[in-house]
C-alpha atoms as a PDB file:
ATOM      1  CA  UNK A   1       0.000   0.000   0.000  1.00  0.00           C
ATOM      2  CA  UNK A   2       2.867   2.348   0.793  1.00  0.00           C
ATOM      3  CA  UNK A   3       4.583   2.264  -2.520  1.00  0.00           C
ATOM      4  CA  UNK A   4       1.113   2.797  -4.239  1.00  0.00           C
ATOM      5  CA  UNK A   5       0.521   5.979  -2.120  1.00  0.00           C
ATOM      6  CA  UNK A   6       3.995   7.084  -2.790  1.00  0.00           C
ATOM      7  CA  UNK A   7       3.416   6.681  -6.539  1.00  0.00           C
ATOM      8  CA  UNK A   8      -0.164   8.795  -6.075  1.00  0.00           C
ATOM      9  CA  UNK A   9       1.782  11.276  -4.406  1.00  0.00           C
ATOM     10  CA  UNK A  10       4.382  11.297  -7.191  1.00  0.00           C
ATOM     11  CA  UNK A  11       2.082  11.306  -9.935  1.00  0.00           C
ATOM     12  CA  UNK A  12       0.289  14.299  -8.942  1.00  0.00           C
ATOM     13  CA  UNK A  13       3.419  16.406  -8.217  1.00  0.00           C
ATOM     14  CA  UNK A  14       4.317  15.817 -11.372  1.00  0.00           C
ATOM     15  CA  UNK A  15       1.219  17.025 -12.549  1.00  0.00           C
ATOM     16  CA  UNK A  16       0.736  19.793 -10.306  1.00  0.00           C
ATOM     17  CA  UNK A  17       4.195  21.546 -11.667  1.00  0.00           C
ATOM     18  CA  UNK A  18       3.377  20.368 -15.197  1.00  0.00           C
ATOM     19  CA  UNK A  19       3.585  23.487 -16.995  1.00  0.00           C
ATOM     20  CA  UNK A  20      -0.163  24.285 -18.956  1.00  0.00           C
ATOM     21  CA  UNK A  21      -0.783  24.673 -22.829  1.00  0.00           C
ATOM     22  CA  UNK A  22      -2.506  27.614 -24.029  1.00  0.00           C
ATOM     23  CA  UNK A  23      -5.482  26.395 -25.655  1.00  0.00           C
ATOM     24  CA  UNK A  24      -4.818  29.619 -27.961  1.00  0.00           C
ATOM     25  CA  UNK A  25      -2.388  28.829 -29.489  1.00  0.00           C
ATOM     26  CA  UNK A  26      -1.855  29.673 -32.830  1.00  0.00           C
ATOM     27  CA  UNK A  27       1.280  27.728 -34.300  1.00  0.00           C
ATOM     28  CA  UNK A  28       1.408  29.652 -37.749  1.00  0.00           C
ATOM     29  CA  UNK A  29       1.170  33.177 -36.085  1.00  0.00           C
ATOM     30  CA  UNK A  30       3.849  32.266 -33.442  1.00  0.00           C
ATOM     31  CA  UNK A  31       6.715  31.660 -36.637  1.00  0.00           C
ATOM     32  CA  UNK A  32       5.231  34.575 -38.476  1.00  0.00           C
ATOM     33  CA  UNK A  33       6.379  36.653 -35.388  1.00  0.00           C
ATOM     34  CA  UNK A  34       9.096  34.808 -34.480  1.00  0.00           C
ATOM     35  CA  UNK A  35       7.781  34.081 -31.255  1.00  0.00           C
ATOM     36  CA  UNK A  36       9.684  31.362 -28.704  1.00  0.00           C
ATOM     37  CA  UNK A  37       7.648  29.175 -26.252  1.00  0.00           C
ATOM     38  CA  UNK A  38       6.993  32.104 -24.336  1.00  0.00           C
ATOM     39  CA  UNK A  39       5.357  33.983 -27.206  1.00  0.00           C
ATOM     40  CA  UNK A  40       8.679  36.548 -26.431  1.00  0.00           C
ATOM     41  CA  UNK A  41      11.399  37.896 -28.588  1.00  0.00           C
ATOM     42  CA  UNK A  42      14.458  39.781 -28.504  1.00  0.00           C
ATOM     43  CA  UNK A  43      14.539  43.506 -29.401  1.00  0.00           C
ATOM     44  CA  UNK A  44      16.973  45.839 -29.441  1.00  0.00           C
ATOM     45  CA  UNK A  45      15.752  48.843 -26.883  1.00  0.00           C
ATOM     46  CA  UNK A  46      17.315  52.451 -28.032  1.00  0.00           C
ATOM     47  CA  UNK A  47      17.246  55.499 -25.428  1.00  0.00           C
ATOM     48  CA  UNK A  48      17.438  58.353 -27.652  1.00  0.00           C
ATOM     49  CA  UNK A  49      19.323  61.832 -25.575  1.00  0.00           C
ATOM     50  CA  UNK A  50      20.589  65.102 -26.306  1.00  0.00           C
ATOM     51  CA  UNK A  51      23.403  64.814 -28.821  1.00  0.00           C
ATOM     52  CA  UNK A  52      26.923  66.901 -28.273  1.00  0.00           C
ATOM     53  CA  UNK A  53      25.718  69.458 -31.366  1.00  0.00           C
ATOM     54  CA  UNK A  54      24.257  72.603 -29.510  1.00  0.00           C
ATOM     55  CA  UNK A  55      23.780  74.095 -32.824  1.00  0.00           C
ATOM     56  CA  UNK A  56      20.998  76.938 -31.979  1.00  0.00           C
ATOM     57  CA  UNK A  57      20.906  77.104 -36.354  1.00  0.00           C
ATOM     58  CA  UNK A  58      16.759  76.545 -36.524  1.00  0.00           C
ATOM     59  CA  UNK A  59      17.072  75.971 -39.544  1.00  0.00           C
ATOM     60  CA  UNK A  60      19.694  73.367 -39.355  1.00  0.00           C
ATOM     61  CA  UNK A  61      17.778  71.800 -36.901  1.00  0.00           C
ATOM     62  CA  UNK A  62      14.343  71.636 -38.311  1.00  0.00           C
ATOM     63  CA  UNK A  63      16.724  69.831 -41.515  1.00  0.00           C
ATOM     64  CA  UNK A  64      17.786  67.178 -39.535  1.00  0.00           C
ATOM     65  CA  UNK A  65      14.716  66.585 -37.468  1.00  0.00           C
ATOM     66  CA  UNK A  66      12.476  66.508 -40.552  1.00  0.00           C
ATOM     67  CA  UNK A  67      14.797  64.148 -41.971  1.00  0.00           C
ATOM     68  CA  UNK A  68      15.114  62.123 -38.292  1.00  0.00           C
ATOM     69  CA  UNK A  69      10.978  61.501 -38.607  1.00  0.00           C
ATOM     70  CA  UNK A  70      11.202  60.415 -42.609  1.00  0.00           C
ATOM     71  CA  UNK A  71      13.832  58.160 -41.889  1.00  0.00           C
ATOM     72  CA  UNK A  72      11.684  56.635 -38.729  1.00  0.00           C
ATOM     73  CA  UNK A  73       8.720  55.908 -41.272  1.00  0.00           C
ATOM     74  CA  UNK A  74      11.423  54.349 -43.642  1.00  0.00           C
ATOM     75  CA  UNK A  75      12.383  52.083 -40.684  1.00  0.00           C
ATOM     76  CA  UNK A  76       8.967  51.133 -39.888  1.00  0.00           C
ATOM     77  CA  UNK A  77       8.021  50.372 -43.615  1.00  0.00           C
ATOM     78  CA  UNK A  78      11.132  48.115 -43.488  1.00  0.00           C
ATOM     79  CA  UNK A  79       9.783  46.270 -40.186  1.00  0.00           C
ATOM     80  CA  UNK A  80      12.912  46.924 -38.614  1.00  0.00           C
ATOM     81  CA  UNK A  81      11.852  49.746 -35.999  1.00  0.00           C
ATOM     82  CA  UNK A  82       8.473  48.632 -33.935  1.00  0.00           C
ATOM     83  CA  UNK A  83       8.237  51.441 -31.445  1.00  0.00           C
ATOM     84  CA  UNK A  84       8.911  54.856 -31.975  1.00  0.00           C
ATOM     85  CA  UNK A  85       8.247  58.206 -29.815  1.00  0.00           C
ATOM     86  CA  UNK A  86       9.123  61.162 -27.606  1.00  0.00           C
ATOM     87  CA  UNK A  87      10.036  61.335 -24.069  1.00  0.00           C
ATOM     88  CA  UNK A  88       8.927  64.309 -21.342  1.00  0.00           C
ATOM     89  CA  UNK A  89      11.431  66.742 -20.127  1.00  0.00           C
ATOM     90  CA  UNK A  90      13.785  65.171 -17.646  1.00  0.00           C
ATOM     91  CA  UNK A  91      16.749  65.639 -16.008  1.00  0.00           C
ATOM     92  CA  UNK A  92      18.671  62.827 -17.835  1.00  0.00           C
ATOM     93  CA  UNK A  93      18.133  64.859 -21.387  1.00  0.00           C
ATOM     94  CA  UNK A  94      16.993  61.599 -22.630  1.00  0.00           C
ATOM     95  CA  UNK A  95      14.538  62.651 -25.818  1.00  0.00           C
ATOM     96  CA  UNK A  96      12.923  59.129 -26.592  1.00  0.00           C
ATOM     97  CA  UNK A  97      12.878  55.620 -27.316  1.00  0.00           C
ATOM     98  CA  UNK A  98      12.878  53.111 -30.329  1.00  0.00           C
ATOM     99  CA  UNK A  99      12.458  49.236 -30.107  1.00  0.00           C
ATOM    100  CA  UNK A 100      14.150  47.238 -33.321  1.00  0.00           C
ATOM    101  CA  UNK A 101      13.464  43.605 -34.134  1.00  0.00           C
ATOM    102  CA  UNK A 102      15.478  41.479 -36.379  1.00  0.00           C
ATOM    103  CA  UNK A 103      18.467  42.896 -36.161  1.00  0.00           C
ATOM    104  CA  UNK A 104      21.352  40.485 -35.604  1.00  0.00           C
ATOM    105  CA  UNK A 105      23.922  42.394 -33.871  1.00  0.00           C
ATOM    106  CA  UNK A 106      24.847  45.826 -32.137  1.00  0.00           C
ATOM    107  CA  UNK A 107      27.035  46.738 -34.501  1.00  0.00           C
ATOM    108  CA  UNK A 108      24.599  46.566 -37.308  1.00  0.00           C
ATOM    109  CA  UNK A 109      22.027  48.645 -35.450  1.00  0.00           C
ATOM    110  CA  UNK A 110      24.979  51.033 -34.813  1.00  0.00           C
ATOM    111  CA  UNK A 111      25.087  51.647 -38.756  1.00  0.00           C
ATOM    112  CA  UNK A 112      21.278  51.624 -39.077  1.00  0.00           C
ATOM    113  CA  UNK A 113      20.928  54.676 -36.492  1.00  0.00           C
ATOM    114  CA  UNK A 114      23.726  56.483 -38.178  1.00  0.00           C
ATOM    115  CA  UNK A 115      21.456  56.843 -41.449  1.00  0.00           C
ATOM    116  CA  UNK A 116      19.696  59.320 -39.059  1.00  0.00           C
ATOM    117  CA  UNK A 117      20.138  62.515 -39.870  1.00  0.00           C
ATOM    118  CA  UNK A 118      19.807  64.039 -36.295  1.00  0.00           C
ATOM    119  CA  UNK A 119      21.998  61.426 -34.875  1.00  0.00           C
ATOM    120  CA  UNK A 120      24.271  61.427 -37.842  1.00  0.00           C
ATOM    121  CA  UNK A 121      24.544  65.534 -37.179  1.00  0.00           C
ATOM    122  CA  UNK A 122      25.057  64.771 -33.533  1.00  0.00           C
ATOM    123  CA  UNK A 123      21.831  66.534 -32.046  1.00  0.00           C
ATOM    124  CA  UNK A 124      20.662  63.308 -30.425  1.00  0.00           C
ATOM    125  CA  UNK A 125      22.983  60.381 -29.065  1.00  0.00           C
ATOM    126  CA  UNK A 126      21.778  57.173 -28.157  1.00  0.00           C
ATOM    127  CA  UNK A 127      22.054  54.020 -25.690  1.00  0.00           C
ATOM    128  CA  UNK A 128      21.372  50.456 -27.138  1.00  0.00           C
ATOM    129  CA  UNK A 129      20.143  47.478 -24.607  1.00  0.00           C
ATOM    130  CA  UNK A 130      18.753  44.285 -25.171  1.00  0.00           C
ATOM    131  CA  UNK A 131      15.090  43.742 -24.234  1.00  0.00           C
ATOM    132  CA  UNK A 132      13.347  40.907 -24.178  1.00  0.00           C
ATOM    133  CA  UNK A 133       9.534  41.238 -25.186  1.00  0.00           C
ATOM    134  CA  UNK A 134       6.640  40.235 -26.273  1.00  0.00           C
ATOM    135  CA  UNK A 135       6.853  38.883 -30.446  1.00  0.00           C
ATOM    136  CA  UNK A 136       2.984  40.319 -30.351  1.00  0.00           C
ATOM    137  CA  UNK A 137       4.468  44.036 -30.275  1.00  0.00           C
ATOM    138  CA  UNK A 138       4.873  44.492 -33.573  1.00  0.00           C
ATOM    139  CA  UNK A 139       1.535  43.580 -34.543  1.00  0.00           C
ATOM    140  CA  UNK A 140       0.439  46.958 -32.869  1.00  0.00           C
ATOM    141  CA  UNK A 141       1.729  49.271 -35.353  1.00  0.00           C
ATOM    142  CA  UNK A 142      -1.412  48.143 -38.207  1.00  0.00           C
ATOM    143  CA  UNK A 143      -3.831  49.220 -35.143  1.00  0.00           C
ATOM    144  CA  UNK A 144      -1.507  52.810 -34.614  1.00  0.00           C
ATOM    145  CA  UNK A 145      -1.647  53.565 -38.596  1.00  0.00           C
ATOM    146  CA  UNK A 146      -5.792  53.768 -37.704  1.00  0.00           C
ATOM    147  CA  UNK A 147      -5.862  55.920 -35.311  1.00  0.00           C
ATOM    148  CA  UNK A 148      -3.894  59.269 -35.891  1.00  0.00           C
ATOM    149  CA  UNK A 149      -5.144  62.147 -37.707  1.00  0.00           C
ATOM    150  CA  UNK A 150      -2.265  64.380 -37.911  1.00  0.00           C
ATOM    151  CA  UNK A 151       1.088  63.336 -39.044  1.00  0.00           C
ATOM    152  CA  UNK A 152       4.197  65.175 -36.549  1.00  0.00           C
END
C-alpha cells in the first residue's frame, strides 16, 4: 500500500508543476512573429538623448529633425523599428525611445541609427540594450496607422 501511495503522491506532483498549454495557441502566427515558447522575442531597446551638437541654427535643426521623422517611417516600412516616440522633459536629457526587431547584432544597429540625420549631425545620441519582449508588439503598429489624424 505504501509504494502505491507514494506513486499517487508522485504522480500528482508531477502534474501539479506540469507546466499548462494555451489552448490559444496559434502555431502559424507564433513563426510569423518569431515568437519562442513564451510567445517573447528579442529587441533591441534604443534610449534616444541630447546629442553633443548645440547648434541653436533653426534651420539646421528643423533639416535634420524633418529628416530624423522620414527616416523613422522608412524604418517602420522596413519592419525593422516597432516602437517609436518622444520622451517628457527630464533631467537625464533623454529625448525618446525606439524598439528594433530582427536585427542580428549591435554593430549593425549602430550603422542603421547612423542613417539618421539628427543622430548622424550629432543633435541626439543614443544608448542600445537588449530587451526581451513580447513577439505580439509588432503587430500593434497596423492598429496605430488607424488611429492618428495628424502626421508630426
Amino acid at each position: 500500500m505504501k509504494k502505491y501511495t507514494l506513486l499517487f503522491f508522485t504522480f500528482i506532483s508531477i502534474i501539479s508543476f506540469a507546466q499548462k498549454s494555451n489552448p490559444n495557441y496559434d502555431e502559424d502566427l507564433a513563426k510569423e512573429l518569431k515568437a519562442d515558447k513564451y510567445g517573447m522575442k528579442s529587441y533591441f531597446f534604443i534610449i534616444l538623448k541630447t546629442g553633443s551638437n548645440q547648434s541653436t541654427d533653426s534651420s539646421l535643426i528643423a533639416e535634420k529633425f524633418k529628416g530624423h521623422m522620414a527616416n523613422i517611417d522608412r524604418l517602420v516600412e522596413e519592419k525593422k523599428l516597432v516602437v517609436a516616440g518622444p520622451m517628457g522633459k527630464n533631467e537625464k536629457k533623454y529625448r525618446g525611445i525606439f524598439i528594433f526587431q530582427d536585427i542580428e547584432t549591435k554593430e549593425e544597429l549602430e550603422k542603421i541609427l547612423q542613417t539618421d540625420p539628427a543622430v548622424e549631425a550629432k543633435l541626439l545620441d543614443f544608448e542600445i540594450y537588449n530587451w526581451y519582449g513580447s513577439a505580439a508588439l509588432p503587430l500593434y503598429l497596423e492598429t496605430s496607422d488607424k488611429i492618428w489624424k495628424e502626421n508630426p
